[in-house]
PDB file of N, CA and C in Angstrom:
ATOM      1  N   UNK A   1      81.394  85.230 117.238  1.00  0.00           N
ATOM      2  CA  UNK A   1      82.543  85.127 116.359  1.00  0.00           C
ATOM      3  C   UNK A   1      82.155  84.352 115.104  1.00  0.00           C
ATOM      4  N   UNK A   2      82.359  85.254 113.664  1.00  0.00           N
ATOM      5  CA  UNK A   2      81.680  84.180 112.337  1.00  0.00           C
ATOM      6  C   UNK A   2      82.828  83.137 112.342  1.00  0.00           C
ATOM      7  N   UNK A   3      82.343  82.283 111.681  1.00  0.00           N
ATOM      8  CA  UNK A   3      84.105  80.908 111.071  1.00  0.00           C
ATOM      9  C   UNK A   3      84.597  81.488 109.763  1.00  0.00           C
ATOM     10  N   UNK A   4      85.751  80.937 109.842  1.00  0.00           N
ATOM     11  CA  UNK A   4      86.824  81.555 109.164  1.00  0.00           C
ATOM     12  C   UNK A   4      87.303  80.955 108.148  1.00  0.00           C
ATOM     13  N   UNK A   5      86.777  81.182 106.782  1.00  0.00           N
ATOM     14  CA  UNK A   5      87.315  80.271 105.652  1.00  0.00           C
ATOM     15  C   UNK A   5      88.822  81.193 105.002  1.00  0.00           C
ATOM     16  N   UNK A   6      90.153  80.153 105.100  1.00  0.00           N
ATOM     17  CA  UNK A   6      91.320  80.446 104.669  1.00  0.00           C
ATOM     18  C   UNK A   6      91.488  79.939 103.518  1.00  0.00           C
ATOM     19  N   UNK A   7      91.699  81.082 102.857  1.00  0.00           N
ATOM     20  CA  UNK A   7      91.959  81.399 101.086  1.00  0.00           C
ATOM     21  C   UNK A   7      93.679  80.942 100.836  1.00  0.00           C
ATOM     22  N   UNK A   8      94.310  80.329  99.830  1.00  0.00           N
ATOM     23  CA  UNK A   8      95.228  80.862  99.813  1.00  0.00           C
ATOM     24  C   UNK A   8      95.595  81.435  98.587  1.00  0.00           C
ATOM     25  N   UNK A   9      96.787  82.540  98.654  1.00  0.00           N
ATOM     26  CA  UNK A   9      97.115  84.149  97.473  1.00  0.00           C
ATOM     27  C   UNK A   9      96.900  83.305  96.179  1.00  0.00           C
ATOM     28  N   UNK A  10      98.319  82.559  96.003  1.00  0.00           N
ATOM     29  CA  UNK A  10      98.793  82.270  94.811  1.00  0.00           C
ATOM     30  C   UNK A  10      98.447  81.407  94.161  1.00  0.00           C
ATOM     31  N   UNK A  11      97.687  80.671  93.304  1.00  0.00           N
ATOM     32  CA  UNK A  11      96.935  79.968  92.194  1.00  0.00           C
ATOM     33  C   UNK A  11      95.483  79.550  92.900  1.00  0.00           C
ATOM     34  N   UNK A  12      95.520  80.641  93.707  1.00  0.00           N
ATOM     35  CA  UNK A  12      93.989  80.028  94.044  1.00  0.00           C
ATOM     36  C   UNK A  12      93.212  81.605  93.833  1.00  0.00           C
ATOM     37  N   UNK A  13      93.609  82.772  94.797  1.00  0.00           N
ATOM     38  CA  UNK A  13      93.230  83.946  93.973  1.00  0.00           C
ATOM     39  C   UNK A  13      93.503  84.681  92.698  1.00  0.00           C
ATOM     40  N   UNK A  14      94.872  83.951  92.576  1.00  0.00           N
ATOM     41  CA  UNK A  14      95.567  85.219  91.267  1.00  0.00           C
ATOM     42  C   UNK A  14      96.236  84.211  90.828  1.00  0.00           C
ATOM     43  N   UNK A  15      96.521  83.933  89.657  1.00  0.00           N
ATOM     44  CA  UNK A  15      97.542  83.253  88.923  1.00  0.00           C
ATOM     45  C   UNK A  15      99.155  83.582  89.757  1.00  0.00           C
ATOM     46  N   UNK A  16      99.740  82.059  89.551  1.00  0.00           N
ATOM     47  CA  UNK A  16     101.305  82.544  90.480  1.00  0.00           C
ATOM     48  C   UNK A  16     102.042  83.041  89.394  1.00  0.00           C
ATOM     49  N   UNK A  17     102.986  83.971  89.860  1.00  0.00           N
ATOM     50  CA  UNK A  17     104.028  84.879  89.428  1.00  0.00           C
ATOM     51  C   UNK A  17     104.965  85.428  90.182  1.00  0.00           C
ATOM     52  N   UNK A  18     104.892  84.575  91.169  1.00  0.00           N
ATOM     53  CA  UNK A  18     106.124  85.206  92.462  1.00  0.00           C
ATOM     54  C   UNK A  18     107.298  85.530  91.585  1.00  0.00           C
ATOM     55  N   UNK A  19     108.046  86.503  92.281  1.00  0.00           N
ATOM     56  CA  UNK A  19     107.703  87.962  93.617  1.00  0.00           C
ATOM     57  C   UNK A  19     106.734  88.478  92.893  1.00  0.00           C
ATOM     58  N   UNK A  20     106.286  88.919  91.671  1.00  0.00           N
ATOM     59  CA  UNK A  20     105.317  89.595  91.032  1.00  0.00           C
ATOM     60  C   UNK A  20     104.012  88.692  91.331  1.00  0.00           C
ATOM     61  N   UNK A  21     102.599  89.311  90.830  1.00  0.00           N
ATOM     62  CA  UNK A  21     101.151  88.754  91.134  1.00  0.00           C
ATOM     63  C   UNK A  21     100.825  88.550  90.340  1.00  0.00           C
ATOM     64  N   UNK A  22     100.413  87.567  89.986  1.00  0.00           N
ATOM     65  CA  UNK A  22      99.787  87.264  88.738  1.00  0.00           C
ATOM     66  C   UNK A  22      98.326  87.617  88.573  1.00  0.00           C
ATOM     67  N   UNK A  23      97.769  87.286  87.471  1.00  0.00           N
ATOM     68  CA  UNK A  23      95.805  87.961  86.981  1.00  0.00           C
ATOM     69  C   UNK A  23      95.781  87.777  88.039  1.00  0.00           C
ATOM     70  N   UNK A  24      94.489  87.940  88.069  1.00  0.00           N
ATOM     71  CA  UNK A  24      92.672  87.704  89.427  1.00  0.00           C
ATOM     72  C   UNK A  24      92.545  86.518  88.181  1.00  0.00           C
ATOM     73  N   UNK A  25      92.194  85.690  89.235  1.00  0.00           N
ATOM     74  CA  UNK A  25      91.311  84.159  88.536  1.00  0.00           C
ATOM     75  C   UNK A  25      89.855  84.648  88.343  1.00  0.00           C
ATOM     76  N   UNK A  26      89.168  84.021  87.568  1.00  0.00           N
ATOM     77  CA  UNK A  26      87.507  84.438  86.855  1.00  0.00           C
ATOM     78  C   UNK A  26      86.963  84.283  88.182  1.00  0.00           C
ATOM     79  N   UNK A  27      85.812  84.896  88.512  1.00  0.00           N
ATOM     80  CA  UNK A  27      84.673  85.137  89.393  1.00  0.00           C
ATOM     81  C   UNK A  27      85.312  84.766  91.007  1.00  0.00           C
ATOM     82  N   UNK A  28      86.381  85.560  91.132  1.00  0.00           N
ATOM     83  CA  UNK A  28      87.118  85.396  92.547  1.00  0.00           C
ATOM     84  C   UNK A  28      86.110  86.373  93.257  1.00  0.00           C
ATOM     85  N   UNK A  29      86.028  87.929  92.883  1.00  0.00           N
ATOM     86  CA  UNK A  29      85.651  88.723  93.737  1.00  0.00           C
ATOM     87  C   UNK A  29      84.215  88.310  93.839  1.00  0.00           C
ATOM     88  N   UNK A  30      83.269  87.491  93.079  1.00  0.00           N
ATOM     89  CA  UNK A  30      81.746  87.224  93.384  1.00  0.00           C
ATOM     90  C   UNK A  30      81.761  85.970  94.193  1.00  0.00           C
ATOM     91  N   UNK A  31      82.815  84.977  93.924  1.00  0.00           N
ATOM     92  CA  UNK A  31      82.978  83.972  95.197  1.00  0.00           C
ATOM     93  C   UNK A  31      82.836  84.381  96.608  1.00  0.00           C
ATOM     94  N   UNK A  32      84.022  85.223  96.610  1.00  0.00           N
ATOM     95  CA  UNK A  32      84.143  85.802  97.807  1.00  0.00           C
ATOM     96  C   UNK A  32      82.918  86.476  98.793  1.00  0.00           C
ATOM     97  N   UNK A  33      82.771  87.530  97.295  1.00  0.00           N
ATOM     98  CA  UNK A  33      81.301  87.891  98.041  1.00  0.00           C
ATOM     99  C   UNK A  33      80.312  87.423  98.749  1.00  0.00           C
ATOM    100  N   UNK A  34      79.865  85.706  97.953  1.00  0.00           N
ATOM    101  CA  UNK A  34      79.148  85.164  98.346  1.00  0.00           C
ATOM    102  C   UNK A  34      79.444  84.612  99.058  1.00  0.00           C
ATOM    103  N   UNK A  35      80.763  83.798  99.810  1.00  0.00           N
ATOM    104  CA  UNK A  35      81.066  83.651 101.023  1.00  0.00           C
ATOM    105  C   UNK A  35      80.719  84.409 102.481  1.00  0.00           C
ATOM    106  N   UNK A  36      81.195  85.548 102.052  1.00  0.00           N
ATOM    107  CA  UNK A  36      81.195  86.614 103.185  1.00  0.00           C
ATOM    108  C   UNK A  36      79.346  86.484 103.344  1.00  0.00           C
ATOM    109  N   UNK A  37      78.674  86.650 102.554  1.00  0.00           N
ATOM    110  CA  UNK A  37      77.438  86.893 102.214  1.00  0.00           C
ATOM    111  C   UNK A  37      76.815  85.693 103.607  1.00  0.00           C
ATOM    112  N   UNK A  38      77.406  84.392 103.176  1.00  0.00           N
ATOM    113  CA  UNK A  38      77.212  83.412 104.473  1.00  0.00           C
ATOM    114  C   UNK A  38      77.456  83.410 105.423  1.00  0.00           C
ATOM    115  N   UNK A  39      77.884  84.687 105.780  1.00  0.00           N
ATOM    116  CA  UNK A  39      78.733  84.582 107.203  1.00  0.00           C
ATOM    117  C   UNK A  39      79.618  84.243 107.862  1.00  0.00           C
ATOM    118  N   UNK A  40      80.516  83.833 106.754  1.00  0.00           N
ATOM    119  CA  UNK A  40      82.265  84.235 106.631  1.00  0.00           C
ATOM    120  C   UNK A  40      83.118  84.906 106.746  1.00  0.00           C
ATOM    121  N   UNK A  41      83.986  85.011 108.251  1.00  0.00           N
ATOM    122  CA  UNK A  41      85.148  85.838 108.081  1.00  0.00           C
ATOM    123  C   UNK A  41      86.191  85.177 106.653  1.00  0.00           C
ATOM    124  N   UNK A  42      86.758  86.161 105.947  1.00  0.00           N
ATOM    125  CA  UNK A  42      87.707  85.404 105.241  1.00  0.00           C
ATOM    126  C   UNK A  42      89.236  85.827 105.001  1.00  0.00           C
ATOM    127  N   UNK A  43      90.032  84.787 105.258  1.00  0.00           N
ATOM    128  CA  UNK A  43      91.430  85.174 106.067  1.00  0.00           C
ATOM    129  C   UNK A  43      91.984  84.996 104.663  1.00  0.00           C
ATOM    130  N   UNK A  44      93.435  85.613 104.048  1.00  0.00           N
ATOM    131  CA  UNK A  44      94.241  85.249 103.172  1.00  0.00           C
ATOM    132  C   UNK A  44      95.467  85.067 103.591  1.00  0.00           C
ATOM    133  N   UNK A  45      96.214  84.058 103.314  1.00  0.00           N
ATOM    134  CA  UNK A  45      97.243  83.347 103.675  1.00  0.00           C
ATOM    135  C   UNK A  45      98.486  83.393 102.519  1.00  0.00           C
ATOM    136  N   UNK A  46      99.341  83.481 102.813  1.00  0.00           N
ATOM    137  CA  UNK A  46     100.202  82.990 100.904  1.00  0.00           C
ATOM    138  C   UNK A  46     101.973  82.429 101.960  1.00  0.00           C
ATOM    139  N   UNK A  47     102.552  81.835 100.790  1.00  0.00           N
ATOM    140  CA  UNK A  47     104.030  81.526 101.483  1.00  0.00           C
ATOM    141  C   UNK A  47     105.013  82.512 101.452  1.00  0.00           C
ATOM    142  N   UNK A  48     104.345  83.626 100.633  1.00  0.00           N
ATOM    143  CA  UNK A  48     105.223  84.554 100.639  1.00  0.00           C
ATOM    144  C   UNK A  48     105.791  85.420 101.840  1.00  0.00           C
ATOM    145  N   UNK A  49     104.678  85.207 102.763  1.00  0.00           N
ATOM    146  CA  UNK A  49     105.150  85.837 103.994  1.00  0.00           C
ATOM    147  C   UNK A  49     106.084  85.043 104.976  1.00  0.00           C
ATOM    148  N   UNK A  50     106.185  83.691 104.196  1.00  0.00           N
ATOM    149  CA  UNK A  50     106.879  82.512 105.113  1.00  0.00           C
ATOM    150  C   UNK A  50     108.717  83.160 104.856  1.00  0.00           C
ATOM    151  N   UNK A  51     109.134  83.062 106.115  1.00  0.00           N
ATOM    152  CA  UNK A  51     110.805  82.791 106.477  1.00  0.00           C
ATOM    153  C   UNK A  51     111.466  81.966 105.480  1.00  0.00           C
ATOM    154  N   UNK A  52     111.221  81.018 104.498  1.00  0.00           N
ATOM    155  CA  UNK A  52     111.910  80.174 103.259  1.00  0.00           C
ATOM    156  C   UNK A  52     111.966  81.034 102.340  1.00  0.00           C
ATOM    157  N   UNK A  53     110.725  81.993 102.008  1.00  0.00           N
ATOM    158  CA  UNK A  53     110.772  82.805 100.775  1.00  0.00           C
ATOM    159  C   UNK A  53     111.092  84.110 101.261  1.00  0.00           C
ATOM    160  N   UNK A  54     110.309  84.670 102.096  1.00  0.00           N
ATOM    161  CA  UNK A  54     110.731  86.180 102.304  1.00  0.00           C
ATOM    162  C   UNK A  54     111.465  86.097 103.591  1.00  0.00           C
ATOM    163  N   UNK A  55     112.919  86.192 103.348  1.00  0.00           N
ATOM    164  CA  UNK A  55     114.099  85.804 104.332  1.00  0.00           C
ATOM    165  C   UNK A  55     113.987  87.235 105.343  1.00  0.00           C
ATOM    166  N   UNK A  56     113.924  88.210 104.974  1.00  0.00           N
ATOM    167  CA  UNK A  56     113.942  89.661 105.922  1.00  0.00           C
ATOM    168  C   UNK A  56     112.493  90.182 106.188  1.00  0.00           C
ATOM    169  N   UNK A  57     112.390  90.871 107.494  1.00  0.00           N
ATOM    170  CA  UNK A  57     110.822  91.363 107.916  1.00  0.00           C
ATOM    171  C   UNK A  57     110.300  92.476 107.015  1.00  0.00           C
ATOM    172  N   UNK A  58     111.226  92.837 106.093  1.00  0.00           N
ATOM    173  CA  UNK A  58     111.342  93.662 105.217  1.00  0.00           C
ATOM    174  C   UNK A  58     110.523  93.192 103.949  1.00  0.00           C
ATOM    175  N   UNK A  59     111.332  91.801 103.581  1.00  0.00           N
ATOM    176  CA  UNK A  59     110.758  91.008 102.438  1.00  0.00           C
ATOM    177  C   UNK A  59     108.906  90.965 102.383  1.00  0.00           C
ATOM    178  N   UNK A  60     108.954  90.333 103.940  1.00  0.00           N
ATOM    179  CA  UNK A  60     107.639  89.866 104.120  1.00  0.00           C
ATOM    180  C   UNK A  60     106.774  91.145 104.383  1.00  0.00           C
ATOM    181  N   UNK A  61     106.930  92.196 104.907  1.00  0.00           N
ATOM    182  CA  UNK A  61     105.673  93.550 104.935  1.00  0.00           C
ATOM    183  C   UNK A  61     105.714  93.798 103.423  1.00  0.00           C
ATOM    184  N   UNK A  62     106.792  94.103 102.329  1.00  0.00           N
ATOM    185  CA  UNK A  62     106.561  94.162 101.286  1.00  0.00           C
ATOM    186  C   UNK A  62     105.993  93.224 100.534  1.00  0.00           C
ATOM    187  N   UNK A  63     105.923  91.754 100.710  1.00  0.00           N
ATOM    188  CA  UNK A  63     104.891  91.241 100.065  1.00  0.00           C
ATOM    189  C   UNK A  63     103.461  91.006 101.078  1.00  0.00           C
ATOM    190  N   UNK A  64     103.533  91.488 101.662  1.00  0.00           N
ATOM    191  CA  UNK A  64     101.904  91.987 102.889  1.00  0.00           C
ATOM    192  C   UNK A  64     101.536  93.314 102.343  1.00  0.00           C
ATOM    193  N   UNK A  65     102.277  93.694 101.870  1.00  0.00           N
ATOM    194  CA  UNK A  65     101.930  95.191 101.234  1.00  0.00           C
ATOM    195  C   UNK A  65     101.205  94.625  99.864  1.00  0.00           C
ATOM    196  N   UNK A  66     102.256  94.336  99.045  1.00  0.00           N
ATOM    197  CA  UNK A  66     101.662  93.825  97.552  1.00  0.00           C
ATOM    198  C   UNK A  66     100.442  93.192  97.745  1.00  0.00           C
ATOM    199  N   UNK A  67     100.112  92.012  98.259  1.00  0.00           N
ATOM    200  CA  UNK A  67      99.022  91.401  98.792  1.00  0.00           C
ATOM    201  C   UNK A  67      97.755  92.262  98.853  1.00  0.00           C
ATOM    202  N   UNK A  68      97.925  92.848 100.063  1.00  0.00           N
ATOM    203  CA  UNK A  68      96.861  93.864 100.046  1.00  0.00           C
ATOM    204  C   UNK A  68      96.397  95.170  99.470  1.00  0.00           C
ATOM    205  N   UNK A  69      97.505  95.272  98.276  1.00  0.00           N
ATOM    206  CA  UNK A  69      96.919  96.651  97.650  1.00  0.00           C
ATOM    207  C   UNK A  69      96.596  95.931  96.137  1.00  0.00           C
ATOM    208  N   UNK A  70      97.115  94.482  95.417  1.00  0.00           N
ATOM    209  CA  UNK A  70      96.128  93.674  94.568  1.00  0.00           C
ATOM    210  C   UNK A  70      94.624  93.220  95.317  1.00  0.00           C
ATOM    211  N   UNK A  71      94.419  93.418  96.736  1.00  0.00           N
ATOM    212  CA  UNK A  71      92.899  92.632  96.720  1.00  0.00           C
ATOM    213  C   UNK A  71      92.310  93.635  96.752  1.00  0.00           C
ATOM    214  N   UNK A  72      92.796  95.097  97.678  1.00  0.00           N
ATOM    215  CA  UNK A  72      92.035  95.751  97.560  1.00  0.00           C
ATOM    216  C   UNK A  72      92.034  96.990  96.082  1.00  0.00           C
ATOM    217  N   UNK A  73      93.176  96.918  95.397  1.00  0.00           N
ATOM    218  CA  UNK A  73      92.698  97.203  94.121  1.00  0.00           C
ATOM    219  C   UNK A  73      91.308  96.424  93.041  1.00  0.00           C
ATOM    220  N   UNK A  74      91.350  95.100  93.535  1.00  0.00           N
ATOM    221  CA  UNK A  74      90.600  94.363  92.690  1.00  0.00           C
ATOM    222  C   UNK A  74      88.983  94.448  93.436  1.00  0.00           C
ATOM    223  N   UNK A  75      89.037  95.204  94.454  1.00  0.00           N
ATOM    224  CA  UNK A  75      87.751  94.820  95.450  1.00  0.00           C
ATOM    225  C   UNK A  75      87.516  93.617  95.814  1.00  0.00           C
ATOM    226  N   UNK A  76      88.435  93.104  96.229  1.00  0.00           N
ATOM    227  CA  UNK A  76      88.208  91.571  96.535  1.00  0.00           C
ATOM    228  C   UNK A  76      87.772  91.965  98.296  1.00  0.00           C
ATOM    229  N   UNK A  77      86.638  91.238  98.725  1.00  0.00           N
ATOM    230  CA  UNK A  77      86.608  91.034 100.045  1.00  0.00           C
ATOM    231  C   UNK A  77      87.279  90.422 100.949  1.00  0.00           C
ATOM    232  N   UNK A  78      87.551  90.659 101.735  1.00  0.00           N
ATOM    233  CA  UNK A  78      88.229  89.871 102.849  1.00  0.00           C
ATOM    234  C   UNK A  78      88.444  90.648 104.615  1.00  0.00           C
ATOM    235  N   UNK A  79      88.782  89.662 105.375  1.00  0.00           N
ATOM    236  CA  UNK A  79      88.746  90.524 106.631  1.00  0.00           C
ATOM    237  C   UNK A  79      89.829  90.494 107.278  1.00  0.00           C
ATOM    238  N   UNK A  80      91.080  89.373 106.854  1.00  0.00           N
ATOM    239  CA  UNK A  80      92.419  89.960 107.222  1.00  0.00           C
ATOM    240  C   UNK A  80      93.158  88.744 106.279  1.00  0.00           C
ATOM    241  N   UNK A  81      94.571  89.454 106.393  1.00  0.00           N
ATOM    242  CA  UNK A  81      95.511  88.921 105.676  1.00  0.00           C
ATOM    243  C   UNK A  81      96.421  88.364 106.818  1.00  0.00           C
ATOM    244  N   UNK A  82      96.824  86.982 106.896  1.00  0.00           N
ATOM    245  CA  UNK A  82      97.308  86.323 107.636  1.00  0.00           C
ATOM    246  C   UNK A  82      99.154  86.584 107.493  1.00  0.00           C
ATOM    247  N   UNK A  83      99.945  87.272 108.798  1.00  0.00           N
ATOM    248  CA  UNK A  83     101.215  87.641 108.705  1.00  0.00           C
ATOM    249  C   UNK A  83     101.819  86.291 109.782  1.00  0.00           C
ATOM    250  N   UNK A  84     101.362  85.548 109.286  1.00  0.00           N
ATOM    251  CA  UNK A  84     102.128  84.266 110.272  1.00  0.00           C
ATOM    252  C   UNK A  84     102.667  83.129 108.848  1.00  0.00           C
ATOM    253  N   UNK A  85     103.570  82.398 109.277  1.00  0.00           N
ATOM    254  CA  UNK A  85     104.098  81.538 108.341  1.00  0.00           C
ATOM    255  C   UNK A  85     103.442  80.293 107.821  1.00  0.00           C
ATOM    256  N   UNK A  86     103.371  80.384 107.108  1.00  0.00           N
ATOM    257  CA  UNK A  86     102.372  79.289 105.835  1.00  0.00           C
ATOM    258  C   UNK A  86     103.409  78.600 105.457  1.00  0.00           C
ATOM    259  N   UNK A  87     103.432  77.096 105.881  1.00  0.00           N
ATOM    260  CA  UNK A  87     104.488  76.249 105.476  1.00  0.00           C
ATOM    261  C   UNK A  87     104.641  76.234 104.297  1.00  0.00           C
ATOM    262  N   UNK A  88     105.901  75.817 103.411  1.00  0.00           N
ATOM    263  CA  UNK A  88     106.049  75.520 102.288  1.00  0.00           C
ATOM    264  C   UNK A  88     105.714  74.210 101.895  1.00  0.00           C
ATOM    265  N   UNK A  89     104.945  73.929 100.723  1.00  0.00           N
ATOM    266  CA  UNK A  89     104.618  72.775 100.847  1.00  0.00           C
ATOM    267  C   UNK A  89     103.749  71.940  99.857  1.00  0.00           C
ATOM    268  N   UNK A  90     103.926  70.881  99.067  1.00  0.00           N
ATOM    269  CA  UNK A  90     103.400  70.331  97.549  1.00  0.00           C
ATOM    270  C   UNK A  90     102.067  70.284  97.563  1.00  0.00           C
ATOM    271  N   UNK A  91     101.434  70.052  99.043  1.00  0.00           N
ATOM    272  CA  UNK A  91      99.787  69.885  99.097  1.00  0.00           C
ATOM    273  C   UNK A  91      99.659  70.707 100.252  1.00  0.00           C
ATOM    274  N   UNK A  92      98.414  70.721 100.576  1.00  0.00           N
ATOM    275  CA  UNK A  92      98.160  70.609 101.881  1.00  0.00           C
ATOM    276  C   UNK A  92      96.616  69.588 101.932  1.00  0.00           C
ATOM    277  N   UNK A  93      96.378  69.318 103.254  1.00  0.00           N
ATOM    278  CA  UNK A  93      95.211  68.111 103.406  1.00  0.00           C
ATOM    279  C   UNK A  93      94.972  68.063 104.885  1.00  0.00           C
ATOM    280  N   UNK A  94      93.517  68.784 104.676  1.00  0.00           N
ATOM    281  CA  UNK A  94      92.750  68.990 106.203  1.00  0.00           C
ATOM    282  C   UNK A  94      91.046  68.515 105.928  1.00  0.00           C
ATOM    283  N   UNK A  95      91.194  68.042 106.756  1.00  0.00           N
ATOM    284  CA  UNK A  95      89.677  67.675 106.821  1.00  0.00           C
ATOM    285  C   UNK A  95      88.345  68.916 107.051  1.00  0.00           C
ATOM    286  N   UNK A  96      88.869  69.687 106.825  1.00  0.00           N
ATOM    287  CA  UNK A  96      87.828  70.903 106.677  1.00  0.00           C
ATOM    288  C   UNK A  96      88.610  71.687 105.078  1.00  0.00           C
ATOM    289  N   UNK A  97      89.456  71.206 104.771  1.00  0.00           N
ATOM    290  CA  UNK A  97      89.724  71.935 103.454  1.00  0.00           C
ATOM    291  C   UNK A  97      88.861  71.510 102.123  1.00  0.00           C
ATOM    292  N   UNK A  98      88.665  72.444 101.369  1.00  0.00           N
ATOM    293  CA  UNK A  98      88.423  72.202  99.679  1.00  0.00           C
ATOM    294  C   UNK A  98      89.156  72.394  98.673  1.00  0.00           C
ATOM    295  N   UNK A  99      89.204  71.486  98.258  1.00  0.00           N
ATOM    296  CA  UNK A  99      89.956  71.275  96.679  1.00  0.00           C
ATOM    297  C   UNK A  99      90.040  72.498  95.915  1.00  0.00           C
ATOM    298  N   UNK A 100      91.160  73.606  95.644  1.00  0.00           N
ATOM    299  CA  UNK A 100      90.436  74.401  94.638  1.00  0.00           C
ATOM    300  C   UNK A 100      91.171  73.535  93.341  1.00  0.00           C
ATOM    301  N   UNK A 101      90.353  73.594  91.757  1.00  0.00           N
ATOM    302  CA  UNK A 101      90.120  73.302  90.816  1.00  0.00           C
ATOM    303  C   UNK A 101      90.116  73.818  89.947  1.00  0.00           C
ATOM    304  N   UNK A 102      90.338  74.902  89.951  1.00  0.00           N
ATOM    305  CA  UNK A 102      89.838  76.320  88.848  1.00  0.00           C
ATOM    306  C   UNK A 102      88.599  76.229  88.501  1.00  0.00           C
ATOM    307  N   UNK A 103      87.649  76.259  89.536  1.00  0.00           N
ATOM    308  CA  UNK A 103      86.014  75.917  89.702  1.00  0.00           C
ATOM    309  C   UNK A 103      85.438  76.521  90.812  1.00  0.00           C
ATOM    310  N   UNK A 104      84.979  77.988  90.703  1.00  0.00           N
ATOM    311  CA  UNK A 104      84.509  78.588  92.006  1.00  0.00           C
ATOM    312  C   UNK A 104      83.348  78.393  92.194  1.00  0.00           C
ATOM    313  N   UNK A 105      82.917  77.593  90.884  1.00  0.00           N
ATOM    314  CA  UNK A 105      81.315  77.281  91.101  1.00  0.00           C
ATOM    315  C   UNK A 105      80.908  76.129  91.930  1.00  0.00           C
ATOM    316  N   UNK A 106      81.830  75.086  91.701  1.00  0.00           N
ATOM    317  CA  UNK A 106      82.051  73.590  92.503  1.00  0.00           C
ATOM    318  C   UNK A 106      82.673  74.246  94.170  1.00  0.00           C
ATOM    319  N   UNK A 107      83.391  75.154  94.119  1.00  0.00           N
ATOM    320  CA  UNK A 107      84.315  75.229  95.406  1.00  0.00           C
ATOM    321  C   UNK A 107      82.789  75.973  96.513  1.00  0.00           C
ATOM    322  N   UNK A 108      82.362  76.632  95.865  1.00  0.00           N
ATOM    323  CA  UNK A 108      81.261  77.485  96.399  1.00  0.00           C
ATOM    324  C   UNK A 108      79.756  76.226  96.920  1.00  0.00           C
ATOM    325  N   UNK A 109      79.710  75.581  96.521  1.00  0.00           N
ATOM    326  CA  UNK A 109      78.870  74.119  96.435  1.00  0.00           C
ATOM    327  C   UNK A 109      79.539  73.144  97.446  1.00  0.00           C
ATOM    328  N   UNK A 110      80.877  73.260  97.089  1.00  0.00           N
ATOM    329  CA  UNK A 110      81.156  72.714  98.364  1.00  0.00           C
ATOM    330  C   UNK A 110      81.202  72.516  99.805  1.00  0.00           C
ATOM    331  N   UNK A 111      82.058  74.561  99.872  1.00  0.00           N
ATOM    332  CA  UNK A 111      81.304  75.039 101.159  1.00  0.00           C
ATOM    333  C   UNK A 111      79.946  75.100 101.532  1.00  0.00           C
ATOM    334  N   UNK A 112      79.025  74.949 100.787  1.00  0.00           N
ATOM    335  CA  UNK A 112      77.433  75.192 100.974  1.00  0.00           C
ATOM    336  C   UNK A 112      77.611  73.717 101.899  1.00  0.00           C
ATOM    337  N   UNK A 113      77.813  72.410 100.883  1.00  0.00           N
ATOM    338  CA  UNK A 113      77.402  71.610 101.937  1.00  0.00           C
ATOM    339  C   UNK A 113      77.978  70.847 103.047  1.00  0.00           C
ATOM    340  N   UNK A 114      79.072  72.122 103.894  1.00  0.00           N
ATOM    341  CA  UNK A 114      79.953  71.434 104.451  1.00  0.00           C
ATOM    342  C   UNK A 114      78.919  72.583 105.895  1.00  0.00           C
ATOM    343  N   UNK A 115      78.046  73.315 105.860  1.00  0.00           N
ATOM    344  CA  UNK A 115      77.502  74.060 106.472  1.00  0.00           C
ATOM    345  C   UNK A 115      76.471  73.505 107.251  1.00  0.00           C
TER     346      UNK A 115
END
């Protein structure tokens, strides 16, 4: 089983614009790549699928839909899109998490030496 680095959608892959998607952030799809490249499953997560924002099962497959037809329009890699609830929430803070920064070059350096 590879380990599983969790992405999350909105200002970390794409500029936020909820309900709409905002850009692809610069060198997302070569990050990625090079993740996977290490032997990374890589999961995407967003709050949009959370019960606070998308109130009906309806809401949430349609933004599981949107989700996955921006990554895979953009060729972004990945190996699943996470349909479980992503708290709402000002931070988050885990001791296996990284800072994103708008720096995939630092974020990518990071994971290197957390390996």
């Amino acid at each position: 089983m590879k380990p599983v680095v969790i992405f999350d959608f909105d200002g970390t892959l794409c500029d936020h614009a909820y309900p709409d998607i905002g850009p692809l952030k610069p060198n997302v799809k070569e990050s990625l790549q090079e993740i996977k490249d290490l032997g990374f499953d890589i999961h995407i997560c967003s709050c949009r699928t959370n019960l606070e924002v998308s109130v009906t099962i309806f809401d949430r497959l349609e933004q599981l839909e949107k989700m996955k037809k921006f990554l895979d329009n953009n060729e972004i890699p990945y190996d699943k899109i996470l349909n479980n609830d992503k708290p709402v929430a000002f931070a988050y803070i885990d001791d296996r998490g990284i800072g994103f920064r708008d720096n995939w070059k630092e974020t990518i350096k990071e994971l290197k030496n957390m390996i």
